[in-house]
N, C-alpha and C. Protein backbone atom coordinates (compact mmCIF):
# COMPACT_ATOMS: atom_id res chain seq x y z
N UNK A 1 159.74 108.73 145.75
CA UNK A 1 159.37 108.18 147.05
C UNK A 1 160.60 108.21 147.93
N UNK A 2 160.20 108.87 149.19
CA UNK A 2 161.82 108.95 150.10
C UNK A 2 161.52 107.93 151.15
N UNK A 3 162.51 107.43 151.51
CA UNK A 3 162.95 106.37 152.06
C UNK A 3 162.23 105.95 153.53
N UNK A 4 161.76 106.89 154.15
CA UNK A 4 160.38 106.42 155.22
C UNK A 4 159.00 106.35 154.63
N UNK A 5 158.88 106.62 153.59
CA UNK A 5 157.50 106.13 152.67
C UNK A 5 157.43 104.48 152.80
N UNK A 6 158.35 103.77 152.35
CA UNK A 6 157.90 102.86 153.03
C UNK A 6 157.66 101.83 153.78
N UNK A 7 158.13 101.73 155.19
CA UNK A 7 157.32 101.62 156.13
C UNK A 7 156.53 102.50 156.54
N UNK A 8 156.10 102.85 156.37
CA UNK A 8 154.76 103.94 156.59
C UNK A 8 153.94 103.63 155.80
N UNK A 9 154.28 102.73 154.45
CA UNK A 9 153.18 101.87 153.30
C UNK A 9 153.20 100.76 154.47
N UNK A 10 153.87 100.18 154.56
CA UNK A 10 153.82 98.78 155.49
C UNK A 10 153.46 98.66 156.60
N UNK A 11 153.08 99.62 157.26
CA UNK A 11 152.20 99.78 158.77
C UNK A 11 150.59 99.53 158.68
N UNK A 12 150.32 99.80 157.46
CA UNK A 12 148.83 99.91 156.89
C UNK A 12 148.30 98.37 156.91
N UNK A 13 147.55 97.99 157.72
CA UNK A 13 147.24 96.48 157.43
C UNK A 13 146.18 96.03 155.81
N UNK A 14 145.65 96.96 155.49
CA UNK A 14 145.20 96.63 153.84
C UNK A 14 146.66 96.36 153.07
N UNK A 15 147.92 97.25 152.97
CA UNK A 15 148.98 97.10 152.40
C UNK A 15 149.90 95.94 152.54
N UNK A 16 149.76 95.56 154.05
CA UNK A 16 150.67 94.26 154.14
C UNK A 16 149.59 93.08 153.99
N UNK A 17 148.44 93.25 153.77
CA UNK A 17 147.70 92.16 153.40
C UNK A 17 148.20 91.77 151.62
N UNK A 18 147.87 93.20 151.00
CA UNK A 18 148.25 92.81 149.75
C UNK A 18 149.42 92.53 149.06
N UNK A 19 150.61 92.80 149.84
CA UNK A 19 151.78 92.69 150.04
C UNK A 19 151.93 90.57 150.04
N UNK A 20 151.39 90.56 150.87
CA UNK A 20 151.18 89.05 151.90
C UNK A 20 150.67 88.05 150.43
N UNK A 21 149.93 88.60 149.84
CA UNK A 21 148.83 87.98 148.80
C UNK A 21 149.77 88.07 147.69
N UNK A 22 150.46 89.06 147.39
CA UNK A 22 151.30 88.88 146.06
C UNK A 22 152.34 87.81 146.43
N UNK A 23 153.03 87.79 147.70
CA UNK A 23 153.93 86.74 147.78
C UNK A 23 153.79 85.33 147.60
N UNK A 24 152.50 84.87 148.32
CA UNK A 24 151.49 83.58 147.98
C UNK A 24 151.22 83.71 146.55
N UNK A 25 150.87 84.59 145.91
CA UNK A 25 150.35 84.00 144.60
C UNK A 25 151.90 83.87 143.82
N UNK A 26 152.71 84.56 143.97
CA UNK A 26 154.05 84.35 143.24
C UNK A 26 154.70 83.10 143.42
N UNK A 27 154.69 82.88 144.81
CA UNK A 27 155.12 81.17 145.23
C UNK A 27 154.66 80.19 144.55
N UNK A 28 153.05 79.93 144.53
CA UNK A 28 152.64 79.31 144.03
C UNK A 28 152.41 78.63 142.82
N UNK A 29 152.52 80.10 141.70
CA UNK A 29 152.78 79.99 140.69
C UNK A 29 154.46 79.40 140.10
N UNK A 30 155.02 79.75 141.14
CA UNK A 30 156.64 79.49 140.37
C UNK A 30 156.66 77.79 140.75
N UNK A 31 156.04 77.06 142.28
CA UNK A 31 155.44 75.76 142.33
C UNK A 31 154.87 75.11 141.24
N UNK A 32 153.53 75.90 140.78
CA UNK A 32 152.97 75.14 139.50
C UNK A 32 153.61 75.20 138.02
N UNK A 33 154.78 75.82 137.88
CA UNK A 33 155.27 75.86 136.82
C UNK A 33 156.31 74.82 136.69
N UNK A 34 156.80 74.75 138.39
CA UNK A 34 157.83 73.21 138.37
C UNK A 34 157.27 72.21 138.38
N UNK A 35 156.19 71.88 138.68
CA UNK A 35 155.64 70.61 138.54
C UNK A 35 155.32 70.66 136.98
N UNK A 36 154.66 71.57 136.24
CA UNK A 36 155.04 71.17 134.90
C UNK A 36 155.73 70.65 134.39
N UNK A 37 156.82 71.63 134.64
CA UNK A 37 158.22 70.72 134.12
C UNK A 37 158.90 69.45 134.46
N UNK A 38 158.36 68.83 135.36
CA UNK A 38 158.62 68.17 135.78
C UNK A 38 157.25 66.66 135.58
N UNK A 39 156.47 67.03 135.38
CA UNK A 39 155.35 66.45 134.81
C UNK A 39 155.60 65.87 133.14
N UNK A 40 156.19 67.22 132.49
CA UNK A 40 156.09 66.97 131.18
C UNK A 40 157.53 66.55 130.81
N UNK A 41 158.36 66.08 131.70
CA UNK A 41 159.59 64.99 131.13
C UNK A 41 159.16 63.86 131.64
N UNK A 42 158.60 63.72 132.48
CA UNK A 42 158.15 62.03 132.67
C UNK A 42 157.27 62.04 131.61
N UNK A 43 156.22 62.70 131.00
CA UNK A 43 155.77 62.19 129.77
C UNK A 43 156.84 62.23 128.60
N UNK A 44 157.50 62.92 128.63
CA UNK A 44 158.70 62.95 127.52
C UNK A 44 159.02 61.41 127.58
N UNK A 45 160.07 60.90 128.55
CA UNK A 45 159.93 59.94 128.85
C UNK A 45 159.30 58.11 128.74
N UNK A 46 157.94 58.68 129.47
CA UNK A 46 156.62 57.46 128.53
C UNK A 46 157.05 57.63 127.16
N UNK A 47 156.64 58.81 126.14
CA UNK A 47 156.50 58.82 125.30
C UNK A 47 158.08 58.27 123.83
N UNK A 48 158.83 58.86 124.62
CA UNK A 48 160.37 58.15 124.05
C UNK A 48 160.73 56.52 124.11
N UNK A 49 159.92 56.11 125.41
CA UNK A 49 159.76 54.29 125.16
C UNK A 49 161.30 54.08 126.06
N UNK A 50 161.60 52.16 126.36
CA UNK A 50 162.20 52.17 126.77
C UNK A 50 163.93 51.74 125.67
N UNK A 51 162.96 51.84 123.95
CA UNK A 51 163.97 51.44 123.18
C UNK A 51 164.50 52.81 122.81
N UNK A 52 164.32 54.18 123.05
CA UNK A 52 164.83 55.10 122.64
C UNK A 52 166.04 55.57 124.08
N UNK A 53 167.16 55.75 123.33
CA UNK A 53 168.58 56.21 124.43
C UNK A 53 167.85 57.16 125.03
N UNK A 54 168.66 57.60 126.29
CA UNK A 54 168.49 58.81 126.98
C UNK A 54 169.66 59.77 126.81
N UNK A 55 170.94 59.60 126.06
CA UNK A 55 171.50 60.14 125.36
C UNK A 55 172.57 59.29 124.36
N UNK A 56 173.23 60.32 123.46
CA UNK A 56 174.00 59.61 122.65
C UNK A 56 174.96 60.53 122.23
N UNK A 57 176.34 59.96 122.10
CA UNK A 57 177.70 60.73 121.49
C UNK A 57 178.28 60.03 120.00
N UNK A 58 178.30 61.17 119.41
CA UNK A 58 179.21 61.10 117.82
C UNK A 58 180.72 60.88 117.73
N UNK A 59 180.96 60.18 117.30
CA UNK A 59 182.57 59.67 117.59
C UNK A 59 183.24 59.54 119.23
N UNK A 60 182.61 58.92 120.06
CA UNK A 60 182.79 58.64 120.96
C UNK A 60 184.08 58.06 121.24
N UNK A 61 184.76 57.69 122.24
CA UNK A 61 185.82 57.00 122.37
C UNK A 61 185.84 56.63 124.07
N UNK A 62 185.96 55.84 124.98
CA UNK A 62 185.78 54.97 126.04
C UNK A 62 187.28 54.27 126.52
N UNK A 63 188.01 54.78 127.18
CA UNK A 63 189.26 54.04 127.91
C UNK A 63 189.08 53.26 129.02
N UNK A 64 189.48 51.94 129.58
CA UNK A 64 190.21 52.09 130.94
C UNK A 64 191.59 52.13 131.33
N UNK A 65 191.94 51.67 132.30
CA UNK A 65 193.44 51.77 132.81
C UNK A 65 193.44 51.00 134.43
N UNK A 66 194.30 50.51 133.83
CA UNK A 66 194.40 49.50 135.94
C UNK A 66 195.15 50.21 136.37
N UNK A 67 195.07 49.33 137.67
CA UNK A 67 195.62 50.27 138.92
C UNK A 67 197.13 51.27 139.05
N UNK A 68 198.19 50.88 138.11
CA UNK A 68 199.40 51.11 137.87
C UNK A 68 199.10 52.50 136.70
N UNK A 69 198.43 52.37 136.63
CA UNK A 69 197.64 53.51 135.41
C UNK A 69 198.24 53.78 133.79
N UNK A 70 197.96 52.24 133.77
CA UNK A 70 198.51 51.36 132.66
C UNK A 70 197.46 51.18 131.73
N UNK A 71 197.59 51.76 130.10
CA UNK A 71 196.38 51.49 129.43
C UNK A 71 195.90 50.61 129.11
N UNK A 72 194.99 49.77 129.49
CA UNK A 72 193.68 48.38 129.29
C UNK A 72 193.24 48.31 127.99
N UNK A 73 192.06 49.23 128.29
CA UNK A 73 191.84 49.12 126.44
C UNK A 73 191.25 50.52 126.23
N UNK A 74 190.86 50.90 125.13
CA UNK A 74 190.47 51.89 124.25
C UNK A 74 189.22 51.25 123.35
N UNK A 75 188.03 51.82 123.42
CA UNK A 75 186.87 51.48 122.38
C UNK A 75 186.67 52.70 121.91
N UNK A 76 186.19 52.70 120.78
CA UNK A 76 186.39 53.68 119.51
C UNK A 76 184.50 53.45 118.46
N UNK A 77 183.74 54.15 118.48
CA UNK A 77 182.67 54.37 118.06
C UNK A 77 182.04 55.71 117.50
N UNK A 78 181.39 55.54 115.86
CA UNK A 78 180.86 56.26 115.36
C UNK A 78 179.58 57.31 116.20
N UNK A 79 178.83 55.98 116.99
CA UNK A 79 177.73 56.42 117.89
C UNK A 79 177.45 55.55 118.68
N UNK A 80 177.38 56.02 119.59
CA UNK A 80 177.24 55.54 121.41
C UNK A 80 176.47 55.68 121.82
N UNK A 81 175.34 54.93 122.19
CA UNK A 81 173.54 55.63 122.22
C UNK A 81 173.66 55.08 123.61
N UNK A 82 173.33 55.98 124.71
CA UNK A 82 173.25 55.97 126.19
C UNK A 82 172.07 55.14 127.37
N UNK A 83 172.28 54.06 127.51
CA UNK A 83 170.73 54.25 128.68
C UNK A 83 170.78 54.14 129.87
N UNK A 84 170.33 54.81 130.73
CA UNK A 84 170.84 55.18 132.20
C UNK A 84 169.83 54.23 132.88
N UNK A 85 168.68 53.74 132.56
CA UNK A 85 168.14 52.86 133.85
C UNK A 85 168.75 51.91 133.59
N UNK A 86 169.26 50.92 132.44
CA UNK A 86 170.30 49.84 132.90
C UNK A 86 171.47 49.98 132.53
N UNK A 87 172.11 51.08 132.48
CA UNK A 87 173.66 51.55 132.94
C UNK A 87 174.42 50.72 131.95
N UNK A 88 173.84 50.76 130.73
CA UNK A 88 174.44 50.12 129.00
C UNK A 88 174.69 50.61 128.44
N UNK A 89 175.65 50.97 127.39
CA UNK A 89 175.81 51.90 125.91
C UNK A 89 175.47 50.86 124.95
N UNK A 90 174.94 51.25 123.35
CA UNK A 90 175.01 50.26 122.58
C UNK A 90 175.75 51.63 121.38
N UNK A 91 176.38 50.27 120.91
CA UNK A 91 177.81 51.31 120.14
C UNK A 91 177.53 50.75 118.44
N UNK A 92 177.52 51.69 117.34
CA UNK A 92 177.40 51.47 116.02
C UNK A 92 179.53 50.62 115.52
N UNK A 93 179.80 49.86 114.69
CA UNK A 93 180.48 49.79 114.29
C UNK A 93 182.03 49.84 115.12
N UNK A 94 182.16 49.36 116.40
CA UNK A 94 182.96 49.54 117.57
C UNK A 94 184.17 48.85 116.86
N UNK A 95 185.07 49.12 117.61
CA UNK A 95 186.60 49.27 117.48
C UNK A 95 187.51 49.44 118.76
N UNK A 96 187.54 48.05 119.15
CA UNK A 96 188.49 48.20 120.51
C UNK A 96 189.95 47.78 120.28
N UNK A 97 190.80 48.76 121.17
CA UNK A 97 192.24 47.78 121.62
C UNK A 97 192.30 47.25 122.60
N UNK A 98 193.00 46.16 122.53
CA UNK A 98 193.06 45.36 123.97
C UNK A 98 194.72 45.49 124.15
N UNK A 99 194.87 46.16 125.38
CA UNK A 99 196.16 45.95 125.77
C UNK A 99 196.88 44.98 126.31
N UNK A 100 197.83 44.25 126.97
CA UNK A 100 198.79 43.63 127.47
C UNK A 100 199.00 44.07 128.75
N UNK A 101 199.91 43.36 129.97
CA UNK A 101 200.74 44.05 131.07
C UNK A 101 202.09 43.98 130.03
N UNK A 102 202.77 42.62 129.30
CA UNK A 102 203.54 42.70 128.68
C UNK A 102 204.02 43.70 127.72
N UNK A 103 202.97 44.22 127.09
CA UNK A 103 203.19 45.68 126.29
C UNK A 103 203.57 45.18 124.89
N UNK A 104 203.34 44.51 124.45
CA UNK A 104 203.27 43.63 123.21
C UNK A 104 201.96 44.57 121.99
N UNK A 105 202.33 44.16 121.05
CA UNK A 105 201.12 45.37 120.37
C UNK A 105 199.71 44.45 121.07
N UNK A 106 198.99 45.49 120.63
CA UNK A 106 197.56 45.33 121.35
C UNK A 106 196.94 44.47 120.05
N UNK A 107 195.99 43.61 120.98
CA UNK A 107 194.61 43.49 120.11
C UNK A 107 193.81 44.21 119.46
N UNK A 108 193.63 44.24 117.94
CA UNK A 108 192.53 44.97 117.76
C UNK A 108 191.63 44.58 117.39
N UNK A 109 190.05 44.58 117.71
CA UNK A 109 189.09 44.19 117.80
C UNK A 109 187.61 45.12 117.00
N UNK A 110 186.85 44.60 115.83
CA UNK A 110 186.31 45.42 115.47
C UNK A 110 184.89 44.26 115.07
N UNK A 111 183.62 44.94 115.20
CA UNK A 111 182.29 44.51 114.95
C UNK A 111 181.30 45.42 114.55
N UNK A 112 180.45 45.03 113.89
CA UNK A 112 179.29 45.79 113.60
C UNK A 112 178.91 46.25 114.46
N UNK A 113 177.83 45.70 115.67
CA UNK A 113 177.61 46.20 116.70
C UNK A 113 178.44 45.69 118.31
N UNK A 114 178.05 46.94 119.33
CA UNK A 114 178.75 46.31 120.20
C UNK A 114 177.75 46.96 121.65
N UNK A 115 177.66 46.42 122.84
CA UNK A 115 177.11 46.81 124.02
C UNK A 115 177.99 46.86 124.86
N UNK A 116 177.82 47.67 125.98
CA UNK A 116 179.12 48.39 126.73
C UNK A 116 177.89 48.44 128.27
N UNK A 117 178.33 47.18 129.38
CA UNK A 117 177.88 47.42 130.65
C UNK A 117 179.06 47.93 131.49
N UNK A 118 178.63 49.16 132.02
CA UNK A 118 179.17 50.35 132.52
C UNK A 118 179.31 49.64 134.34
N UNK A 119 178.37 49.14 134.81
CA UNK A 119 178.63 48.00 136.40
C UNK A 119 179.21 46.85 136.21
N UNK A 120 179.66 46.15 135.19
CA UNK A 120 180.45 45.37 135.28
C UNK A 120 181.97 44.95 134.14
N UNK A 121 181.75 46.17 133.49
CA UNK A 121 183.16 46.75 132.82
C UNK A 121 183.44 45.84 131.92
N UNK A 122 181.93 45.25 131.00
CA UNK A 122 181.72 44.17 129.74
C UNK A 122 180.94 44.74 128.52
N UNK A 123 182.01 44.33 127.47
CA UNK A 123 181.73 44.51 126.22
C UNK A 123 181.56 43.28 125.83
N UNK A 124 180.41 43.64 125.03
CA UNK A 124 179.97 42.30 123.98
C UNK A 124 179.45 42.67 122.59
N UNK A 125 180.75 42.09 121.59
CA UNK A 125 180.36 42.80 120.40
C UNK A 125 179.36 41.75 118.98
N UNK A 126 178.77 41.77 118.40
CA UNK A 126 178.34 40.99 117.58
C UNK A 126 178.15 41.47 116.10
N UNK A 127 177.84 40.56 115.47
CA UNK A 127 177.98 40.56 113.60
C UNK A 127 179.35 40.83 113.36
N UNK A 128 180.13 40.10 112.56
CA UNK A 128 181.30 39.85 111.84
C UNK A 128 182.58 40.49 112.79
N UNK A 129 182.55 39.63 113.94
CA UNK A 129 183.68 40.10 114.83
C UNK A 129 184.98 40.07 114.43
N UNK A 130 185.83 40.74 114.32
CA UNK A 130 186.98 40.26 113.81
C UNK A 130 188.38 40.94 114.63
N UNK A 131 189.26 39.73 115.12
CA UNK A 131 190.21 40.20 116.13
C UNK A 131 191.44 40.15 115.76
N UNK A 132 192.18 40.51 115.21
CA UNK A 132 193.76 40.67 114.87
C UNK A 132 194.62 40.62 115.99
N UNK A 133 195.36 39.53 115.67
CA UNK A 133 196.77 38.98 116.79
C UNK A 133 198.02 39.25 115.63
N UNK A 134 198.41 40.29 116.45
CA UNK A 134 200.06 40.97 115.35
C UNK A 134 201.00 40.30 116.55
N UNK A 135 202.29 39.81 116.21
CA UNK A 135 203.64 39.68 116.78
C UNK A 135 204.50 40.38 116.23
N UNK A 136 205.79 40.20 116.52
CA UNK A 136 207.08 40.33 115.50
C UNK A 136 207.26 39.70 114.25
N UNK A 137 206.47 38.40 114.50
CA UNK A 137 207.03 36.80 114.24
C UNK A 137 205.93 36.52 112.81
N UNK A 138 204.56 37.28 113.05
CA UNK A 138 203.44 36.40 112.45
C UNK A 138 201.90 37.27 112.38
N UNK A 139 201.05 36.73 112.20
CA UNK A 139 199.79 37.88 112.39
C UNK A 139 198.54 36.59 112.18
N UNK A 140 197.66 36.53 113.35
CA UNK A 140 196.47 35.89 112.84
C UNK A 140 194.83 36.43 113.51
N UNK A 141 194.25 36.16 112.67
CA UNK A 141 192.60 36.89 112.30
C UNK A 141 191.78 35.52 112.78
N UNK A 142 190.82 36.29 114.37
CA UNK A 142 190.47 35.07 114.51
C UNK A 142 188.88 36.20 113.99
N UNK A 143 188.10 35.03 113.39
CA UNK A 143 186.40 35.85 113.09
C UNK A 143 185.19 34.83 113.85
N UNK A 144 184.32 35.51 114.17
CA UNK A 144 183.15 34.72 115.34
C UNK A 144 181.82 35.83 114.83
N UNK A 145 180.87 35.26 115.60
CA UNK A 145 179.60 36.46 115.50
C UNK A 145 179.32 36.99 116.67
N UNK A 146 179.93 36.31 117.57
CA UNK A 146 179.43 37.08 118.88
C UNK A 146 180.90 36.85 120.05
N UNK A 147 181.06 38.03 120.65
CA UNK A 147 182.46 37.98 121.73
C UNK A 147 182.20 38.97 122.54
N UNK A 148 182.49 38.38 123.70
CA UNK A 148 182.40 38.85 125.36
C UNK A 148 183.88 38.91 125.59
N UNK A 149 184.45 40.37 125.76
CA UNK A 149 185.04 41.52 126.19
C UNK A 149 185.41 41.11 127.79
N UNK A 150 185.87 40.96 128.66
CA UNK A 150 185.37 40.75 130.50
C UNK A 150 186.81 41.79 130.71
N UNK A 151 187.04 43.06 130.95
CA UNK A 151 187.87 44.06 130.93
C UNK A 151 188.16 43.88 132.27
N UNK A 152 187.83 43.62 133.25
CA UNK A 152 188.38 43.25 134.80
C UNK A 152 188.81 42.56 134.98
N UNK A 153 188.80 40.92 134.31
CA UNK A 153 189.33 39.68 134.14
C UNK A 153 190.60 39.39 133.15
N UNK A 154 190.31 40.78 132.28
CA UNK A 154 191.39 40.56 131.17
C UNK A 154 191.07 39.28 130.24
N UNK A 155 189.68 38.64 129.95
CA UNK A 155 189.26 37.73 129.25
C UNK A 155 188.46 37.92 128.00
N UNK A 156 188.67 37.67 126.62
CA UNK A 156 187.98 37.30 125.66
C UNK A 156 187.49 35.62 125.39
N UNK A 157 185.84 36.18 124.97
CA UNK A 157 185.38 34.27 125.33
C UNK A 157 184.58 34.62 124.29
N UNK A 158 183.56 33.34 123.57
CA UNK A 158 182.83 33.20 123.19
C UNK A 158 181.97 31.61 123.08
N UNK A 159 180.89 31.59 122.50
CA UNK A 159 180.66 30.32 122.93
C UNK A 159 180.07 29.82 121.30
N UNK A 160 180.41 30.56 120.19
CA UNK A 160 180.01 30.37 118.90
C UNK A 160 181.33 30.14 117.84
N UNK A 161 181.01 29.78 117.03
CA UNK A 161 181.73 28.89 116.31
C UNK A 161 182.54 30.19 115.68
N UNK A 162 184.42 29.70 115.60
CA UNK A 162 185.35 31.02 115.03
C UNK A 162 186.09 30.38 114.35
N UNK A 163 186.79 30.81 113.39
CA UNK A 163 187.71 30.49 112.52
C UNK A 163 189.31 31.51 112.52
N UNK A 164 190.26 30.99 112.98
CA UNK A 164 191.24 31.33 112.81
C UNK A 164 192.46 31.32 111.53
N UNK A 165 192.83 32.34 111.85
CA UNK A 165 193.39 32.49 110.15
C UNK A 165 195.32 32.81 110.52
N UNK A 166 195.84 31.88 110.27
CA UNK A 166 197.17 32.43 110.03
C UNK A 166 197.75 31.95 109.05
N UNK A 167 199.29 32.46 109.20
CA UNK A 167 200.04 32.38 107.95
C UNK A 167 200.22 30.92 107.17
N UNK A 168 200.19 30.09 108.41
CA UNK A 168 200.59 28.36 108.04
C UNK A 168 199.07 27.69 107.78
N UNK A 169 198.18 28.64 108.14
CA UNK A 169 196.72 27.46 107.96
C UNK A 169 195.66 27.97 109.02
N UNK A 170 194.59 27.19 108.90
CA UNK A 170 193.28 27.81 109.42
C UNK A 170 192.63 26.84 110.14
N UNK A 171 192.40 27.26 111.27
CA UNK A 171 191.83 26.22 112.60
C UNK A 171 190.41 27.10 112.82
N UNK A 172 189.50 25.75 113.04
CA UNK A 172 187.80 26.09 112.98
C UNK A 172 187.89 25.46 114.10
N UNK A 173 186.70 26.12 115.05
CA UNK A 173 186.42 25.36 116.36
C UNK A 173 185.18 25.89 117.13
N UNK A 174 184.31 25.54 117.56
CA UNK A 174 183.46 26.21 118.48
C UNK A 174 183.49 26.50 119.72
N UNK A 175 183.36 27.60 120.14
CA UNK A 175 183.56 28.39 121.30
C UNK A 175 184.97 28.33 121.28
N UNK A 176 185.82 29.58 121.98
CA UNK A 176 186.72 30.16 122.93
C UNK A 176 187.35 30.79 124.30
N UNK A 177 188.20 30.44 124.71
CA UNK A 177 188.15 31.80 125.51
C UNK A 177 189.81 32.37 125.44
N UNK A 178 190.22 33.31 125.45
CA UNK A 178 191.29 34.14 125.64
C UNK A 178 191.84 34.97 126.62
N UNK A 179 193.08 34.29 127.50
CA UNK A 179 193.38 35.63 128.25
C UNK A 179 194.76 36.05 127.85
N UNK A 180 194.57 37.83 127.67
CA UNK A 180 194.93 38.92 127.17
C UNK A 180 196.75 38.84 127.61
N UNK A 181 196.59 38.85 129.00
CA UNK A 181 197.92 38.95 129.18
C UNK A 181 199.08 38.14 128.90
N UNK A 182 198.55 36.89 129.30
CA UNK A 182 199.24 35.74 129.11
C UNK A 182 199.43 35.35 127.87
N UNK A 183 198.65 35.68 126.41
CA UNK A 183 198.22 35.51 124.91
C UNK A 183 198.38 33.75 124.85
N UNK A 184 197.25 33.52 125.81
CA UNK A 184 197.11 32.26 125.85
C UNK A 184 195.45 32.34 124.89
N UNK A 185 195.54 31.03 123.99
CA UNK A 185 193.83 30.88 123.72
C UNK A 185 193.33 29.57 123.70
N UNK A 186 192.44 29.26 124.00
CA UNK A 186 191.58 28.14 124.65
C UNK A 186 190.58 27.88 123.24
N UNK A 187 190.93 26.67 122.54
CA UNK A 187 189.85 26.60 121.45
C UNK A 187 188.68 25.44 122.49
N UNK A 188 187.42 25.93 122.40
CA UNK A 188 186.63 24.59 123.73
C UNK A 188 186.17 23.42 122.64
N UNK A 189 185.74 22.96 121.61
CA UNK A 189 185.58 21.84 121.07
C UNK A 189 185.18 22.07 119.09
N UNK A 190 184.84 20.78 118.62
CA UNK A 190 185.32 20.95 117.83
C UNK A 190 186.27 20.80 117.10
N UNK A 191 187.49 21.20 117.56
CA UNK A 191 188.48 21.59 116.69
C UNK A 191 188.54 21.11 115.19
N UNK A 192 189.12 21.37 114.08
CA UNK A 192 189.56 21.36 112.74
C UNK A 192 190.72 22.14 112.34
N UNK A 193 191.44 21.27 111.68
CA UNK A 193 193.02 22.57 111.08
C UNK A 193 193.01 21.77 109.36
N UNK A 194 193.59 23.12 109.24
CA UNK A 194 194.01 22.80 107.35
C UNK A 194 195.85 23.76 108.14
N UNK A 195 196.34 22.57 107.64
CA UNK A 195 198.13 23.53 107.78
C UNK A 195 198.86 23.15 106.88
N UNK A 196 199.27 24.04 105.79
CA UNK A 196 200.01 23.87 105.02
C UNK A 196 201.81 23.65 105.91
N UNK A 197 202.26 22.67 104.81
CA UNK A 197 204.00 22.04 105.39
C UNK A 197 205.02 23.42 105.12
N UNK A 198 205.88 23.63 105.59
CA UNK A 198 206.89 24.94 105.51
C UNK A 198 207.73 23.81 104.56
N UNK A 199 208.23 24.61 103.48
CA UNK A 199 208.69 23.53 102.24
C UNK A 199 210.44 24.59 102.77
């Protein structure tokens, strides 16, 4: 076919009719194939529920850093199961550090499970929490079942009963709260101590 063939096909009004008709039916069809797809992830969707993630990562790991671009903390997870309509992770077996401005070794922080809100930069970990306070000087293990993380505030709290463990003796108390920088901790009531005497 040489090269004025066709328009000379396209002058023919039967030809640009059918011309006209293949374009409409091609449109249309490539239309009804997106609404499929698009049909059949909202049933995906329904059908996945609102307890199934919308995604999830294998050995995950989660930083922040303040403004000086100074490391905050580090969370550390086997699996990180994702959900985007309320902007949560829920994490298998989590493992956080909590940093200092002082630069003192970090907190480390580990629980069975843990939840991670992504709008307000809070972890809350539960079942057999357990937080290690290292110095130069000493080392103590405080354990709880449930602890709120507040990574903007630089605050660890809880409102359930923990037991602290150091070298001289062991203080029981219900509820806490902790701030990070200052390595100040707040036992809220309760209290109990067993302290052995330095002989």
């Amino acid at each position: 076919m040489n090269r004025n063939t066709l328009p000379t096909l396209l002058r023919k009004p039967r030809l640009r009719t059918l011309a006209l008709a293949a374009t409409v039916a091609a449109t249309v069809f490539l239309m009804w194939e997106r609404e499929e797809v698009d049909i059949s992830r909202s049933d995906a969707t329904e059908l996945r529920g609102p307890s199934e993630p919308d995604s999830f990562v294998i050995e995950g790991r989660y930083s922040t850093w303040d403004e000086q671009g100074n490391l905050k903390m580090t969370l550390a997870s086997p699996r990180i199961e994702q959900f985007d309509d309320s902007e949560h992770a829920t994490m298998n077996a989590p493992r956080a550090r909590i940093y200092s401005d002082q630069g003192i070794d970090p907190w480390i922080i580990e629980a069975d499970e843990g939840s991670l809100q992504h709008n307000e930069d809070l972890v809350v970990l539960t079942g057999n929490v357990v937080v290690l306070r290292q110095t130069a000087e000493s080392e103590a293990t405080l354990t709880t079942s449930l602890l709120t993380l507040d990574n903007n505030l630089g605050i660890v709290h809880t409102d359930q009963p923990v037991t602290i463990t150091e070298p001289f003796g062991v203080t029981r108390a219900t509820g806490m709260k902790a701030w990070v920088d200052q390595r100040v901790l707040e036992l809220n009531s309760r209290v109990e101590g067993q302290y052995e005497t330095v002989r």
